[in-house]
PDB file of N, CA and C in Angstrom:
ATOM      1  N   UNK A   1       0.850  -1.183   0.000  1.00  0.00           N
ATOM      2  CA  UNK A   1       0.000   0.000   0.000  1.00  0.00           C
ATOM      3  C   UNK A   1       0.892   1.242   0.000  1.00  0.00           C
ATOM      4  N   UNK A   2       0.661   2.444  -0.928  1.00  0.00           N
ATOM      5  CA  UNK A   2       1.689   3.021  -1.084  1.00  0.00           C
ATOM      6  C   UNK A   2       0.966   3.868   0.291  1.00  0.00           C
ATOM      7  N   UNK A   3       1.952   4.972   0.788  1.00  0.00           N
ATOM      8  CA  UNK A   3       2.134   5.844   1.725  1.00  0.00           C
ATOM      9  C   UNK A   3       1.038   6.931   1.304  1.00  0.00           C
ATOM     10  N   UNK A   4      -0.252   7.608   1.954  1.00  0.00           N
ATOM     11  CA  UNK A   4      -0.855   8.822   1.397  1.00  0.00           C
ATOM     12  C   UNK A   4      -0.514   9.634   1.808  1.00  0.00           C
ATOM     13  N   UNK A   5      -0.965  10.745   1.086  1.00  0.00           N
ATOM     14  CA  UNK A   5      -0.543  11.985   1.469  1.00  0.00           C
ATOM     15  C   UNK A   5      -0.945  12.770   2.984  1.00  0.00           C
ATOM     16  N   UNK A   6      -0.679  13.259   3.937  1.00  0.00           N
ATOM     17  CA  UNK A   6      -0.836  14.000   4.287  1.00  0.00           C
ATOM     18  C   UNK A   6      -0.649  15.494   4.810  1.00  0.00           C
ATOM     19  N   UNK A   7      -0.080  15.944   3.682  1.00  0.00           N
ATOM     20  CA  UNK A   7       0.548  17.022   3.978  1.00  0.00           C
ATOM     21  C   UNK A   7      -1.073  18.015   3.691  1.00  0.00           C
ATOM     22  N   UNK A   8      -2.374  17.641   3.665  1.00  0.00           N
ATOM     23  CA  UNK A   8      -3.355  18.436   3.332  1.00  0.00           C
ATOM     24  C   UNK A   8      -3.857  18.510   4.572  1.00  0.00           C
ATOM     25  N   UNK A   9      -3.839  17.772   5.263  1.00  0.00           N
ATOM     26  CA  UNK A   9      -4.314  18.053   6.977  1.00  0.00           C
ATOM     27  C   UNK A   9      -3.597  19.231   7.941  1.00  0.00           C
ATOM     28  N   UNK A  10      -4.558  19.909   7.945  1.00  0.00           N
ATOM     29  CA  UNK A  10      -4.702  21.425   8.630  1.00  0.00           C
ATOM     30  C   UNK A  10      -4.427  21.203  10.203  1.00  0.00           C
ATOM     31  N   UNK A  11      -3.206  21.386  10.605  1.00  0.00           N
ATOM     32  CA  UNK A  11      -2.546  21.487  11.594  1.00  0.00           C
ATOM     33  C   UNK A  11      -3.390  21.920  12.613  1.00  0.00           C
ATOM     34  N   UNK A  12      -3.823  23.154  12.323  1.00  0.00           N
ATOM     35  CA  UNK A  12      -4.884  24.604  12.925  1.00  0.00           C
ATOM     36  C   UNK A  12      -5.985  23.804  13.359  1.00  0.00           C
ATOM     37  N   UNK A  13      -6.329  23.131  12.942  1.00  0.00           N
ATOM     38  CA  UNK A  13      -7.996  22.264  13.047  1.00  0.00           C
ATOM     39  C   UNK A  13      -7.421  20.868  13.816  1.00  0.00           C
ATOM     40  N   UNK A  14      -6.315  20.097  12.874  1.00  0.00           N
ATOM     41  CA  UNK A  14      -6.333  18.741  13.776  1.00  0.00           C
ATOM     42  C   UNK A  14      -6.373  18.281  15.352  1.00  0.00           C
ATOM     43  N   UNK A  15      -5.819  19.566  15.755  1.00  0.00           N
ATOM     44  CA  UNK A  15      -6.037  18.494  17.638  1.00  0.00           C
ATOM     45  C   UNK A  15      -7.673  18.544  17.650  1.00  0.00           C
ATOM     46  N   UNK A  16      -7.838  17.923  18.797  1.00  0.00           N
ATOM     47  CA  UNK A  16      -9.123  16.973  19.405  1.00  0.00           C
ATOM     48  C   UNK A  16     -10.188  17.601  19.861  1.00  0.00           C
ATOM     49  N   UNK A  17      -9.534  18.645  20.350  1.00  0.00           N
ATOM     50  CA  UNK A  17     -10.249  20.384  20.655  1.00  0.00           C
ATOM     51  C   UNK A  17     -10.610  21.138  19.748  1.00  0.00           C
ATOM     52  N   UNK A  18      -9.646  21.227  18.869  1.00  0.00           N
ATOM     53  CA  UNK A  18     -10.201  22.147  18.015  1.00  0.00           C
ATOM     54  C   UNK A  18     -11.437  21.779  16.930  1.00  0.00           C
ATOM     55  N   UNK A  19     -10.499  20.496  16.499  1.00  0.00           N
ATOM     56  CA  UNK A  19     -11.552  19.432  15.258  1.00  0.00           C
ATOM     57  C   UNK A  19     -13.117  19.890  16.191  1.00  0.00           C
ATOM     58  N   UNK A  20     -13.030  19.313  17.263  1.00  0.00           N
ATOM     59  CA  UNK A  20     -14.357  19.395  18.310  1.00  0.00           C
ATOM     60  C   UNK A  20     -15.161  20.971  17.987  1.00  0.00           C
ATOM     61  N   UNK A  21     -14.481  21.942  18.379  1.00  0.00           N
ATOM     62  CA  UNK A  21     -14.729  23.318  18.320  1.00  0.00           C
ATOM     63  C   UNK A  21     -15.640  23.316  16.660  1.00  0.00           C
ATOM     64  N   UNK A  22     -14.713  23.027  16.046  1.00  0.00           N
ATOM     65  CA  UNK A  22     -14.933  23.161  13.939  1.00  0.00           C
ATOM     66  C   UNK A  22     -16.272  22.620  13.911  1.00  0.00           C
ATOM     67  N   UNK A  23     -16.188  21.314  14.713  1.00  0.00           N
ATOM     68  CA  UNK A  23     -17.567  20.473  14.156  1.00  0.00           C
ATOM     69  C   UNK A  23     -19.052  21.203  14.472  1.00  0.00           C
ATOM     70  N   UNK A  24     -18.606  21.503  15.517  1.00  0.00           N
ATOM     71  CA  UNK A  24     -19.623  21.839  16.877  1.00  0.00           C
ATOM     72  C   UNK A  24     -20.245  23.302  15.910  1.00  0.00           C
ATOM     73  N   UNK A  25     -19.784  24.260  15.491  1.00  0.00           N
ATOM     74  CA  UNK A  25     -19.782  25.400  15.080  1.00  0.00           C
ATOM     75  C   UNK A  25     -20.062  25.288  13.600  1.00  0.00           C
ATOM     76  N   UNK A  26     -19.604  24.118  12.950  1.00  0.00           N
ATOM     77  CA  UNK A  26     -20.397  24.652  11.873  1.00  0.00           C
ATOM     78  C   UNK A  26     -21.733  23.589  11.197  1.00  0.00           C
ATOM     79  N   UNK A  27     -22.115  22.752  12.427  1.00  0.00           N
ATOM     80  CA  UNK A  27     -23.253  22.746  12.917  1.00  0.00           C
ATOM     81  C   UNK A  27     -24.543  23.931  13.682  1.00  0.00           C
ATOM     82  N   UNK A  28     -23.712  24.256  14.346  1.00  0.00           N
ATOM     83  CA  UNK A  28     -24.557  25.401  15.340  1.00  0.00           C
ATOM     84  C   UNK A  28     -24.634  26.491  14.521  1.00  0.00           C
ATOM     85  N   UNK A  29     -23.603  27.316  14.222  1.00  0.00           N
ATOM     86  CA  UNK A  29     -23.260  28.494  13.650  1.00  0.00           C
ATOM     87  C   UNK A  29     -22.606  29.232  14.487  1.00  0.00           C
ATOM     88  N   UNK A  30     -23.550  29.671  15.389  1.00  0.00           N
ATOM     89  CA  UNK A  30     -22.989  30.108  16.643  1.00  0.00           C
ATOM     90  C   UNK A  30     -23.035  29.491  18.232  1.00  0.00           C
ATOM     91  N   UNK A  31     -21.995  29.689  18.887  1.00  0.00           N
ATOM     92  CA  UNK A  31     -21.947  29.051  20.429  1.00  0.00           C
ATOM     93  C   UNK A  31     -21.739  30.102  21.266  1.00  0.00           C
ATOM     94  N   UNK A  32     -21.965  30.122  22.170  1.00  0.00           N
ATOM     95  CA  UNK A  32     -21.694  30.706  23.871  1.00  0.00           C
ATOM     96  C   UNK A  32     -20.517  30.050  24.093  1.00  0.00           C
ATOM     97  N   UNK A  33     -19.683  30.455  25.056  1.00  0.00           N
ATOM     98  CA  UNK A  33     -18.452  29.970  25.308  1.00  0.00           C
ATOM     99  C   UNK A  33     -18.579  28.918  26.452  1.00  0.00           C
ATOM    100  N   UNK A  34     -19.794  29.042  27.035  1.00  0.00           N
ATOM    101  CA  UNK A  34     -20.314  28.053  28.232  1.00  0.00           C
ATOM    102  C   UNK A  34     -20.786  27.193  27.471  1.00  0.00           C
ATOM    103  N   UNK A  35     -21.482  27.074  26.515  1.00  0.00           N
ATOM    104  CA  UNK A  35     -21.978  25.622  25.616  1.00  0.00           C
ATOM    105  C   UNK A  35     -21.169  25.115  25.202  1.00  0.00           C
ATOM    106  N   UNK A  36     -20.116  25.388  24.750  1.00  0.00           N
ATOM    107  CA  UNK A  36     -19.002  24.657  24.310  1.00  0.00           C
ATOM    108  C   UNK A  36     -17.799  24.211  24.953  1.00  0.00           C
ATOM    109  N   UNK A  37     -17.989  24.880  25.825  1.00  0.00           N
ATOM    110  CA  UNK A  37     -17.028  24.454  27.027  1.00  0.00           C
ATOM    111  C   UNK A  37     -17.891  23.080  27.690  1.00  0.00           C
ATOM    112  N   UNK A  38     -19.237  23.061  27.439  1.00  0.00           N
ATOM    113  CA  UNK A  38     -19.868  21.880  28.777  1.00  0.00           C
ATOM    114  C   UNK A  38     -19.993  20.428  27.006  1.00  0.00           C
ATOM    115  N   UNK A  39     -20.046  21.130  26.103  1.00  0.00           N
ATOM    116  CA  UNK A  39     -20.539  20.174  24.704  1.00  0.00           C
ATOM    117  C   UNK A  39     -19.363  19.446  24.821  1.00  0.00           C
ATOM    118  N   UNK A  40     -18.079  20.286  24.689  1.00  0.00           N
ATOM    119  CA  UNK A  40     -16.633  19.675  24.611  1.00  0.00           C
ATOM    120  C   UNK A  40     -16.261  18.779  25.936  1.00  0.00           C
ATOM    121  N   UNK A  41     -16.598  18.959  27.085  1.00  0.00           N
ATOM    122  CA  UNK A  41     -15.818  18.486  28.575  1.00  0.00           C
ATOM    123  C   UNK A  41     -14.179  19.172  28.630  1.00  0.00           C
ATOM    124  N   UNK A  42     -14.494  20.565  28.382  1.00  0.00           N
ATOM    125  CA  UNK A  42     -13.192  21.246  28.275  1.00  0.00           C
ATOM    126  C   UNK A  42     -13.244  21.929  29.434  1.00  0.00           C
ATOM    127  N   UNK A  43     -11.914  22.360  29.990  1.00  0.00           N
ATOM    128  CA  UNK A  43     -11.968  23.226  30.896  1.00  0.00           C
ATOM    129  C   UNK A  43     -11.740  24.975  30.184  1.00  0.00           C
ATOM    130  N   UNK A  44     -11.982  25.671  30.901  1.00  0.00           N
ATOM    131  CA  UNK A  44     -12.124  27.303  30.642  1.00  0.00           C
ATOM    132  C   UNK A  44     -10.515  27.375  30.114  1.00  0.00           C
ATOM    133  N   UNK A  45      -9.750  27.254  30.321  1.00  0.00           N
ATOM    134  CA  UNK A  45      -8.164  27.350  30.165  1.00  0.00           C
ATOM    135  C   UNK A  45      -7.648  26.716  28.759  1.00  0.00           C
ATOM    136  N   UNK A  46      -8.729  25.680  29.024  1.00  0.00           N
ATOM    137  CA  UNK A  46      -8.096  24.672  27.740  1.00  0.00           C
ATOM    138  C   UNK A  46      -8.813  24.970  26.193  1.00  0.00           C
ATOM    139  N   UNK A  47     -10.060  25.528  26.671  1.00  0.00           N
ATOM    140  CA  UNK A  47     -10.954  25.922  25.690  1.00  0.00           C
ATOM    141  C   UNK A  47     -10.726  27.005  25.366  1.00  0.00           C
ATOM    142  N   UNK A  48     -10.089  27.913  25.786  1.00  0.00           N
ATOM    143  CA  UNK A  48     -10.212  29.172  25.764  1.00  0.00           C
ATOM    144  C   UNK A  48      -8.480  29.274  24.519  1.00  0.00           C
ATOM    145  N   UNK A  49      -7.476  28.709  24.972  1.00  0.00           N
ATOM    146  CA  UNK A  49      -6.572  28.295  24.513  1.00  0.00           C
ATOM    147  C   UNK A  49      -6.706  28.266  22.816  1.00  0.00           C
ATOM    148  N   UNK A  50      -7.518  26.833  22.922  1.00  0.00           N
ATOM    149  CA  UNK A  50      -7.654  26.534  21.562  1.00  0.00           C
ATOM    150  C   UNK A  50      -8.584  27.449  20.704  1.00  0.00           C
ATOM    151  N   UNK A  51      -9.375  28.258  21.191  1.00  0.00           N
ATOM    152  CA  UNK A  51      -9.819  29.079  20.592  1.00  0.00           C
ATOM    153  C   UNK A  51      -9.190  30.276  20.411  1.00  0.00           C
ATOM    154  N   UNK A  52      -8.256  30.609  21.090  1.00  0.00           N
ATOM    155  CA  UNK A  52      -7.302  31.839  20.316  1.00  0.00           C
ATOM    156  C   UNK A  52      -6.348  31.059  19.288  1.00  0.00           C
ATOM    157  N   UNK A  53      -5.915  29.679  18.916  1.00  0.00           N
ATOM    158  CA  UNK A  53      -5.559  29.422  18.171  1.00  0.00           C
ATOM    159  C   UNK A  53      -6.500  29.082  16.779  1.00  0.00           C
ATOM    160  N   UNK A  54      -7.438  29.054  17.247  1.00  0.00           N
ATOM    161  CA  UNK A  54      -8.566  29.606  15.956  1.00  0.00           C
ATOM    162  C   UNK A  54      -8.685  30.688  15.337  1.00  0.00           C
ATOM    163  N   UNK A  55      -9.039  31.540  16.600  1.00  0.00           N
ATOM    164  CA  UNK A  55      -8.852  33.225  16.024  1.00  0.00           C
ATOM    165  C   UNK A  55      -7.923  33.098  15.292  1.00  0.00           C
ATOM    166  N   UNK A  56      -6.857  33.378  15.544  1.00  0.00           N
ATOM    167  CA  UNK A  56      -5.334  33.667  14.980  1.00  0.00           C
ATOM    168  C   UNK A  56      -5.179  33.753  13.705  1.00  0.00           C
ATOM    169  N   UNK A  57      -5.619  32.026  13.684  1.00  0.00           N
ATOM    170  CA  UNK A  57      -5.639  31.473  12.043  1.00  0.00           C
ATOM    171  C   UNK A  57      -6.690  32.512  11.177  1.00  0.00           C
ATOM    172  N   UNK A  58      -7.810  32.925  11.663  1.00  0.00           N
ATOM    173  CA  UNK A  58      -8.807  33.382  11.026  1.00  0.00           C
ATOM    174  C   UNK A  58     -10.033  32.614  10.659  1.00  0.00           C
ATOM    175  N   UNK A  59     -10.081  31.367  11.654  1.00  0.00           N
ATOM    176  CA  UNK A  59     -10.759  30.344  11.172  1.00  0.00           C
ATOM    177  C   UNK A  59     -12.375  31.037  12.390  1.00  0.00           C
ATOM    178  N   UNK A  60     -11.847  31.183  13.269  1.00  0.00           N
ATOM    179  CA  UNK A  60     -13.293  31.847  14.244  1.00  0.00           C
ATOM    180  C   UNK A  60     -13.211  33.096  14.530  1.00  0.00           C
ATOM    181  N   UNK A  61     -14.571  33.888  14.505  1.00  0.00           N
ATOM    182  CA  UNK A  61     -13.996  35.297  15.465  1.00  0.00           C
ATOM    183  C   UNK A  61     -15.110  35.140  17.043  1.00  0.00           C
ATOM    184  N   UNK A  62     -14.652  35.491  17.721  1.00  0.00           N
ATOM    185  CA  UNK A  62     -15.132  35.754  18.793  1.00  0.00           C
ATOM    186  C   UNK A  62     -15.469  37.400  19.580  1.00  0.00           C
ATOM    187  N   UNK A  63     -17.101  37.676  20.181  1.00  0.00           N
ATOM    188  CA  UNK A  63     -17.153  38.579  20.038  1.00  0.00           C
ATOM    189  C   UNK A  63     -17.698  38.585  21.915  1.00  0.00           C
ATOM    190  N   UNK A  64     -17.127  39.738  21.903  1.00  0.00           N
ATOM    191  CA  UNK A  64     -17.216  39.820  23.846  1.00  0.00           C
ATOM    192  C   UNK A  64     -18.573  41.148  23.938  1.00  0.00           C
ATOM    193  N   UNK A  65     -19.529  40.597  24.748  1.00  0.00           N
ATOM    194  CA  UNK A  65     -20.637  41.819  25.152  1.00  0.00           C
ATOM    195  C   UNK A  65     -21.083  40.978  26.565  1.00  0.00           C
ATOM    196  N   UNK A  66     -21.859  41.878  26.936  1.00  0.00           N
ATOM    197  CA  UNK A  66     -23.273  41.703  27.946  1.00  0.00           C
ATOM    198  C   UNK A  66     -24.699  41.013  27.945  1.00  0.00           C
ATOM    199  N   UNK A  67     -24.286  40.420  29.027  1.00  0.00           N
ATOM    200  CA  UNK A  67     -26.513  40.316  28.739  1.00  0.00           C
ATOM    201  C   UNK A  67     -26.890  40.434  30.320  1.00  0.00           C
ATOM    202  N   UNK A  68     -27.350  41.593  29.901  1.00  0.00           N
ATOM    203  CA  UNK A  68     -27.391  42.546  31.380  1.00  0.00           C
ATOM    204  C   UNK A  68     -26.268  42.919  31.853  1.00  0.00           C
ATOM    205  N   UNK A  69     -25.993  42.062  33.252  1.00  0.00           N
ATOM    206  CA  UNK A  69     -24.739  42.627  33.492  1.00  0.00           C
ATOM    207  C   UNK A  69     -23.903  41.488  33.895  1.00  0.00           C
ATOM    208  N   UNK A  70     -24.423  39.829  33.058  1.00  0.00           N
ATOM    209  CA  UNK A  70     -23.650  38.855  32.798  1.00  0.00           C
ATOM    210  C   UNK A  70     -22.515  38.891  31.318  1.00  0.00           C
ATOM    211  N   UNK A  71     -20.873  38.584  31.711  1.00  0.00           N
ATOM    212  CA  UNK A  71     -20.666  38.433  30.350  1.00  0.00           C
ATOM    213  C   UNK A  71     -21.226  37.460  29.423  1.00  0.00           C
ATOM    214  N   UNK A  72     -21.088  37.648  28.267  1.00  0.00           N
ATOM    215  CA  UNK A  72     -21.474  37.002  27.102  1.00  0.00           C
ATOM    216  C   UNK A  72     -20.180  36.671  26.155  1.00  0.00           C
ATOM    217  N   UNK A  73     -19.704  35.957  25.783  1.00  0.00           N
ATOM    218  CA  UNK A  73     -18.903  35.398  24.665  1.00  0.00           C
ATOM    219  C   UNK A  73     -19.451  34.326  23.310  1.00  0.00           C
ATOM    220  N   UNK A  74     -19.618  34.870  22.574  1.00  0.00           N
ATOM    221  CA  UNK A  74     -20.091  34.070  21.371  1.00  0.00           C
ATOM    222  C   UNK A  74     -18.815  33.852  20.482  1.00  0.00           C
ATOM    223  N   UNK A  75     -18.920  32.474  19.793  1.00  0.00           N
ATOM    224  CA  UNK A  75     -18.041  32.243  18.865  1.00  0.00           C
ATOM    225  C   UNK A  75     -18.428  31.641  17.733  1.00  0.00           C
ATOM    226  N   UNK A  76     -18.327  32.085  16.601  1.00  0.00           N
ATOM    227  CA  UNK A  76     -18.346  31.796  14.553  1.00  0.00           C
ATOM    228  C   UNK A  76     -17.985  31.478  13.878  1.00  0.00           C
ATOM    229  N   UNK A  77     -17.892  30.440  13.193  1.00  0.00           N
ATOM    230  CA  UNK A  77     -16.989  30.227  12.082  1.00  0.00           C
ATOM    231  C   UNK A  77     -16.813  31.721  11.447  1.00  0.00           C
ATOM    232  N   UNK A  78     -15.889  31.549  10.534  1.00  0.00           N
ATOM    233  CA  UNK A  78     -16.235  32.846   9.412  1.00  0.00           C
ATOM    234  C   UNK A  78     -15.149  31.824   7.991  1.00  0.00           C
ATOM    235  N   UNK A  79     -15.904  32.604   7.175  1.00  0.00           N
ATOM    236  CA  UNK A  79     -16.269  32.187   6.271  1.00  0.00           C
ATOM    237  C   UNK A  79     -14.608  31.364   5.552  1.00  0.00           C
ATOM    238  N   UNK A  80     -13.477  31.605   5.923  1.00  0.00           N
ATOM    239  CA  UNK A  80     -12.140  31.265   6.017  1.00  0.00           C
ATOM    240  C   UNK A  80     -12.224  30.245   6.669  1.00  0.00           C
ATOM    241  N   UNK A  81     -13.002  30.120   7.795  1.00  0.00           N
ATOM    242  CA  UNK A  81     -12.744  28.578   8.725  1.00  0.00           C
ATOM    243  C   UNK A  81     -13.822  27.594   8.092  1.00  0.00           C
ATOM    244  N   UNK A  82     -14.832  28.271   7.604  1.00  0.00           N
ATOM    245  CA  UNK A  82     -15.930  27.126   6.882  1.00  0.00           C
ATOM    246  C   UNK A  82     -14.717  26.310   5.660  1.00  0.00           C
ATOM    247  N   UNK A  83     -14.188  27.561   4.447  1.00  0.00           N
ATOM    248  CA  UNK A  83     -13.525  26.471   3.453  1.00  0.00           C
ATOM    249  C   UNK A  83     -12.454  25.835   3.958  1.00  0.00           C
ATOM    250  N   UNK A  84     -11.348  26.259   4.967  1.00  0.00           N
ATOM    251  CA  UNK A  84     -10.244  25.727   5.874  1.00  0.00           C
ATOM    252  C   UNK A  84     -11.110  24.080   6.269  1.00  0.00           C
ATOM    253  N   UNK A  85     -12.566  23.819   6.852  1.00  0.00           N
ATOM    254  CA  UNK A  85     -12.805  23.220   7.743  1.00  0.00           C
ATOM    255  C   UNK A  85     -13.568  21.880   6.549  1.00  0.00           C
ATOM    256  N   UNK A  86     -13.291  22.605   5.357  1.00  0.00           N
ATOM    257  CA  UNK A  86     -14.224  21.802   4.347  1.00  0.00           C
ATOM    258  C   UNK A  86     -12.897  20.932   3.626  1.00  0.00           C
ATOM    259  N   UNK A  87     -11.989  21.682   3.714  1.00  0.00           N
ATOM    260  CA  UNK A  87     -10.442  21.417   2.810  1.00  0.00           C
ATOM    261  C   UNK A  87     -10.019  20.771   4.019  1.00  0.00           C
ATOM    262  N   UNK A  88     -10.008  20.688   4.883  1.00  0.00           N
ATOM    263  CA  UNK A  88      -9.450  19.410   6.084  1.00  0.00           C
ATOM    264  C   UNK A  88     -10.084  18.042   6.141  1.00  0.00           C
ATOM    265  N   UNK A  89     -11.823  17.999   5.904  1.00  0.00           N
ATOM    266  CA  UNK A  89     -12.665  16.896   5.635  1.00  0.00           C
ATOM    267  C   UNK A  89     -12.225  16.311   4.383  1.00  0.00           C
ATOM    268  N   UNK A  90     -12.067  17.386   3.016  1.00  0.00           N
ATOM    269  CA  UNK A  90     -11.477  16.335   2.082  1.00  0.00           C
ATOM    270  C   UNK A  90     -10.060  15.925   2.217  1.00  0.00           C
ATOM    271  N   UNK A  91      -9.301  16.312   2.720  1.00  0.00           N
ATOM    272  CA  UNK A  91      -8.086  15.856   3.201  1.00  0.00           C
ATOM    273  C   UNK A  91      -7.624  14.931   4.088  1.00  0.00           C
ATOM    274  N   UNK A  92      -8.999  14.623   4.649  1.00  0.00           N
ATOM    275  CA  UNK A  92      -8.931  13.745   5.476  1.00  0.00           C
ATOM    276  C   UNK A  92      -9.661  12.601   5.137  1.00  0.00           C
ATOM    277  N   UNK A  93     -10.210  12.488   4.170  1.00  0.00           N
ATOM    278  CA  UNK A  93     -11.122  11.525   3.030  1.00  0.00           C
ATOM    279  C   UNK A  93      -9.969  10.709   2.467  1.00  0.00           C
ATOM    280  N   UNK A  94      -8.982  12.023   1.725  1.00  0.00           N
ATOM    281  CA  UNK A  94      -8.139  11.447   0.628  1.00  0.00           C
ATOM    282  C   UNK A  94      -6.976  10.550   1.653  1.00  0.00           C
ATOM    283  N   UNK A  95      -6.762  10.956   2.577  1.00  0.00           N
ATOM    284  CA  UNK A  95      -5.683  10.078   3.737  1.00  0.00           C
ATOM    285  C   UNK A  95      -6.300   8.780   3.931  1.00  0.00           C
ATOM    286  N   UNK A  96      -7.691   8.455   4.141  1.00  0.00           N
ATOM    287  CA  UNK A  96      -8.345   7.214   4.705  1.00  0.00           C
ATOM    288  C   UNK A  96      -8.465   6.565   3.370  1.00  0.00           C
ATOM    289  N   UNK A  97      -8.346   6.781   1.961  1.00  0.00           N
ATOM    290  CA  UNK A  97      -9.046   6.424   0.997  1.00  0.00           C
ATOM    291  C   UNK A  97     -10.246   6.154   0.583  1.00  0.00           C
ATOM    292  N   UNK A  98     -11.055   7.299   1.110  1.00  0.00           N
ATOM    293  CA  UNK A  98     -12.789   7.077   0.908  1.00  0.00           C
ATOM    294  C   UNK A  98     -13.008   8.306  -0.609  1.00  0.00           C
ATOM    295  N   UNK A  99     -12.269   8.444  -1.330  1.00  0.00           N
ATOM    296  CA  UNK A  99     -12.504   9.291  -2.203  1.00  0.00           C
ATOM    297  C   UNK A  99     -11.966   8.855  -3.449  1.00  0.00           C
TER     298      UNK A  99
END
């Protein structure tokens, strides 16, 4: 069996957290930072982590407000992390050989 490629698997997305984060979000669209922290079994530190390594990339933005005078944190794909998150699924097709 020859060796496949994987040099198409998106670093940014592959850990376990993040893949998690990608899935979760572009299902939902949008999350609270408390739903995804309790969806994932992440802690605040660890979640919070991998989501500035989202930002970064440009794959999520995250937007900080109020509701009342609780914080609020919501987080989005945008539209860079949807094709990033679509180009990792086929990349990860072409590695297993389902394509």
């Amino acid at each position: 069996m020859a060796a496949r490629d994987i040099g198409g698997i998106d670093e940014v997305i592959h850990g376990r957290l993040r893949l998690g984060i990608m899935v979760y979000l572009a299902d939902a669209e949008v999350a609270d930072f408390t739903e995804l922290k309790d969806a994932l079994d992440a802690t605040q530190g660890n979640l919070s982590v991998h989501l500035r390594k989202l930002e970064d990339a440009g794959y999520v933005t995250i937007e900080k407000s109020f509701l009342g005078r609780k914080p609020l944190t919501q987080i989005r794909l945008t539209q860079d992390g949807r094709r990033a998150f679509a180009g990792y699924l086929d990349a990860l097709t072409r590695v297993v050989g389902k394509s």
